[in-house]
Protein backbone atom coordinates (compact mmCIF):
# COMPACT_ATOMS: atom_id res chain seq x y z
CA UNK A 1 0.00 0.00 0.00
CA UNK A 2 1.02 3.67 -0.78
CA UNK A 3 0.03 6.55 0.55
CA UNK A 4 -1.44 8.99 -1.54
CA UNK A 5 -2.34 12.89 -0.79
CA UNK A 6 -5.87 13.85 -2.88
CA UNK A 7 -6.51 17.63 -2.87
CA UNK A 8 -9.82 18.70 -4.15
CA UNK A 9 -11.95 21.92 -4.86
CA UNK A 10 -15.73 22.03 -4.27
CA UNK A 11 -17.77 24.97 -5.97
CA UNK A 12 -18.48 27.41 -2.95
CA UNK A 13 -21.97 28.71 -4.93
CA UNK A 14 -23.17 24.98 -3.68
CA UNK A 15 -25.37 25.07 -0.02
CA UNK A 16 -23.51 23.58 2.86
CA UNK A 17 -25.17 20.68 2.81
CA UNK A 18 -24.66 20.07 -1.26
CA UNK A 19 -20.64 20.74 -0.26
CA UNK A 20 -20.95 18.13 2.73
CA UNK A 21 -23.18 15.46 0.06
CA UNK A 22 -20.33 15.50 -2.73
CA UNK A 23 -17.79 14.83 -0.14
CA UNK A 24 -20.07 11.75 1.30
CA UNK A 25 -19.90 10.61 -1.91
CA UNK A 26 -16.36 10.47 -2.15
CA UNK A 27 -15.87 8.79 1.47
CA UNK A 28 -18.15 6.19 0.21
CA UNK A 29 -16.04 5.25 -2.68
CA UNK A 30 -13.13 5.64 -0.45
CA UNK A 31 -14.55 3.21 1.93
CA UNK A 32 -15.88 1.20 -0.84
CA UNK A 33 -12.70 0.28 -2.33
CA UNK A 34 -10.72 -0.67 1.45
CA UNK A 35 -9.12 2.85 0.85
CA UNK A 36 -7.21 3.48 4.59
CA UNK A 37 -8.05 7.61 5.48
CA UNK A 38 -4.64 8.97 7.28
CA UNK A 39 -5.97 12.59 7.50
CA UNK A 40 -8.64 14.63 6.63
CA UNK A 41 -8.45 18.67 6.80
CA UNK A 42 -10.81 20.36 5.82
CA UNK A 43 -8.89 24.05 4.64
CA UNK A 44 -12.41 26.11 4.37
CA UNK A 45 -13.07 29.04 1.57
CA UNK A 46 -10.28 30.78 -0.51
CA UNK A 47 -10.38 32.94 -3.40
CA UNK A 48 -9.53 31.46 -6.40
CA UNK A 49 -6.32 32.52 -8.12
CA UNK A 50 -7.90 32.53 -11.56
CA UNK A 51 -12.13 32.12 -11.78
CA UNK A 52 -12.82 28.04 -12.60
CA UNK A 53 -16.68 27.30 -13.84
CA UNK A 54 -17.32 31.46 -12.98
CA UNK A 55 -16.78 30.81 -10.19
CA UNK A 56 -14.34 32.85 -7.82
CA UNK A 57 -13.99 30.98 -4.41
CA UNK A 58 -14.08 27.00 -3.96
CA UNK A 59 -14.15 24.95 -0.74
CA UNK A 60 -10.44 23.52 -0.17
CA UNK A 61 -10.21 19.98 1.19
CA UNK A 62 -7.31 17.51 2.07
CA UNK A 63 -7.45 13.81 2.23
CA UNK A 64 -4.58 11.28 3.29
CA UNK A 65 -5.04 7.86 2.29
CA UNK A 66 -3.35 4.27 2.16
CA UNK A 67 -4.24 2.51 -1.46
CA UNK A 68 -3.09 0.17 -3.71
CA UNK A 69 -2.23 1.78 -7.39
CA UNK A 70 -5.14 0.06 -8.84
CA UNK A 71 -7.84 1.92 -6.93
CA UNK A 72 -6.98 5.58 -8.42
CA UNK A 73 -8.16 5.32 -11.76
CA UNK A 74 -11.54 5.06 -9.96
CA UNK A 75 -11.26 7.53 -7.89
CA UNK A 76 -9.97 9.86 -10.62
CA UNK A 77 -13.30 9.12 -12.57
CA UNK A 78 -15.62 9.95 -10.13
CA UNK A 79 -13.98 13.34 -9.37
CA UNK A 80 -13.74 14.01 -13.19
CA UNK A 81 -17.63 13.26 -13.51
CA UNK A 82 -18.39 15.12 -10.69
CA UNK A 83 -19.71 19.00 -11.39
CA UNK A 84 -19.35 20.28 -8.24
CA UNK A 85 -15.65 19.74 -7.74
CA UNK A 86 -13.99 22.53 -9.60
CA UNK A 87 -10.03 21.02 -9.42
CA UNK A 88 -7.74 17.59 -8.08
CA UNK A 89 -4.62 16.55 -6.98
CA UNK A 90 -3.38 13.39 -6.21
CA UNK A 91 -0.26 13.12 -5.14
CA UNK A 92 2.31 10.11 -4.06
CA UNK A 93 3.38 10.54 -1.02
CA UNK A 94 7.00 9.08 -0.82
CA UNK A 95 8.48 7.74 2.66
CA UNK A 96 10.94 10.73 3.21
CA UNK A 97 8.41 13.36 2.79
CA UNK A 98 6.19 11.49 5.16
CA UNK A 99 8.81 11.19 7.81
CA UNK A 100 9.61 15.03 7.57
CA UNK A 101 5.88 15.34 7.85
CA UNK A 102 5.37 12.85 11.21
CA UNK A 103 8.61 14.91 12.14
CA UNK A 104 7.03 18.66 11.66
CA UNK A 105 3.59 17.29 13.58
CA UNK A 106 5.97 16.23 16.19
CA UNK A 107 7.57 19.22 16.65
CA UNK A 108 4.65 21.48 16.57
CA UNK A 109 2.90 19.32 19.48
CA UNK A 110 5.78 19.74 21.72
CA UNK A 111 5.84 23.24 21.49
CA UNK A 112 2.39 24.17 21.57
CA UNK A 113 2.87 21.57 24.95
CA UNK A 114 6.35 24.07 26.39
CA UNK A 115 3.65 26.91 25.37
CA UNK A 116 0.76 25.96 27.12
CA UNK A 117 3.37 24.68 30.21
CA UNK A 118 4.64 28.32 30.56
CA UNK A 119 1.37 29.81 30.74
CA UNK A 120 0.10 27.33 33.55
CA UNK A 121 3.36 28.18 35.10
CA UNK A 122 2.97 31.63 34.78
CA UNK A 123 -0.85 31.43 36.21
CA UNK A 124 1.02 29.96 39.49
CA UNK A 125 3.61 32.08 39.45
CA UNK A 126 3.18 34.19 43.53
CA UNK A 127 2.88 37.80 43.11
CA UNK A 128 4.89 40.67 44.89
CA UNK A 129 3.77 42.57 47.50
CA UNK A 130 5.51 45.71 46.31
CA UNK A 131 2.90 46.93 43.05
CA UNK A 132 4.76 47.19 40.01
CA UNK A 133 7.65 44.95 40.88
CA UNK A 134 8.14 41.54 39.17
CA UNK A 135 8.98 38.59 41.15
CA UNK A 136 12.85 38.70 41.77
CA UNK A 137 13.51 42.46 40.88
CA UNK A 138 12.95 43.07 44.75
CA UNK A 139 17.07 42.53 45.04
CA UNK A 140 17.72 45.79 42.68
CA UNK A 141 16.03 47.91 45.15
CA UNK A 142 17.59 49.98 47.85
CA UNK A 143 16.15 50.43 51.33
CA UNK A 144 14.34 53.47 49.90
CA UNK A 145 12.15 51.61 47.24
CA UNK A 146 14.52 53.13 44.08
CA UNK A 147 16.60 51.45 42.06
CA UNK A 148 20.33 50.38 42.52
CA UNK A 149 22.21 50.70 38.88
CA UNK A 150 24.88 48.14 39.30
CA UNK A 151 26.62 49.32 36.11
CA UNK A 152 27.25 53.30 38.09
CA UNK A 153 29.95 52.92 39.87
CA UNK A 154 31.94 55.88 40.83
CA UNK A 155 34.89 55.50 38.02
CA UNK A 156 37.30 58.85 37.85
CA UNK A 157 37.48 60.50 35.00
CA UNK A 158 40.71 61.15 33.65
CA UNK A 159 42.16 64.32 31.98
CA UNK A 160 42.03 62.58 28.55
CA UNK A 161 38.46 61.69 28.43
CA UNK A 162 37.62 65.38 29.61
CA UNK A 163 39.26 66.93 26.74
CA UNK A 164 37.81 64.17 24.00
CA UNK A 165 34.31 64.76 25.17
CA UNK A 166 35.47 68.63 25.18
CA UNK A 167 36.73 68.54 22.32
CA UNK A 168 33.67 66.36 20.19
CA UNK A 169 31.03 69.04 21.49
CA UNK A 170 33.06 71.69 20.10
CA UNK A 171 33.51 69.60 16.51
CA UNK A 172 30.59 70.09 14.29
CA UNK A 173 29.70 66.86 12.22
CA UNK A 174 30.21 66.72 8.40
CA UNK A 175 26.27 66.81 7.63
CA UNK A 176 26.12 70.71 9.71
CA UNK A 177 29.06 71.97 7.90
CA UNK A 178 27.28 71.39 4.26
């Protein structure tokens, strides 16, 4: 069995429930021939790149499956026959680009998991009593509720640094001379 990737566009003029009937249909067949569904998504309205059948928007949908090569040439008929889908895809999925895909699912579900961890963590975080301080920025304070800078120390200024920042304040930059 190979795993196949069929892409389809349903007419978005149809009613909701013509939309939901043609893709019945297709299940059926699907299920009708031992077809194995992986995935279904279900991508929702999008404007048309070009109008197809005068029609503007279509009705995106995604289907995974598991087949045998013999079954597509029916499949590919009853989409062909059908009005209501506007355009198909079917593509072979090869085992690298499904591995890269199980890989990419992977990844996303263990960050939206760190996500979801940090807010709960977050939610139990205790607050300050002081308003307007974080947690842990109670250190930088002095006994006076302002803030230490750690970075002013008292360094002297020597006679060289007076005259440099003497002398630049007394320079006038290139773009004020022109």
């Amino acid at each position: 069995m190979r795993t196949y990737e069929l892409t389809f566009i349903v007419d978005a003029q149809l009613a909701q429930e013509a939309q939901e009937e043609v893709l019945t249909k297709l299940l059926d067949l699907l299920k009708a021939e031992s077809v194995e569904l992986v995935n279904m998504e279900k991508w929702g309205k999008k404007k048309l790149a070009y109008p197809i059948k005068d029609s503007l928007y279509g009705h995106y949908v995604m289907i995974q499956f598991n087949t045998t090569p013999d079954v597509l040439p029916k499949i590919e008929h009853f989409l062909k026959l059908s009005s209501n889908i506007l355009r198909y895809l079917i593509l072979l999925r090869d085992q690298r680009t499904l591995k890269l895909m199980k890989l990419e699912a992977e990844r996303l579900a263990h960050e939206a998991m760190v996500s979801a961890e940090k807010v709960h963590d977050t939610a139990e975080a205790p607050v300050s009593e002081e308003p307007g301080i974080e947690n842990g920025a109670e250190d930088l304070l002095d006994g006076e509720g302002k803030a230490d800078d750690p970075l002013a120390s008292e360094i002297p200024i020597q006679e060289n640094d007076e005259k440099m920042l003497s002398d630049s304040d007394s320079t006038p930059d290139k773009d004020e001379q022109s």
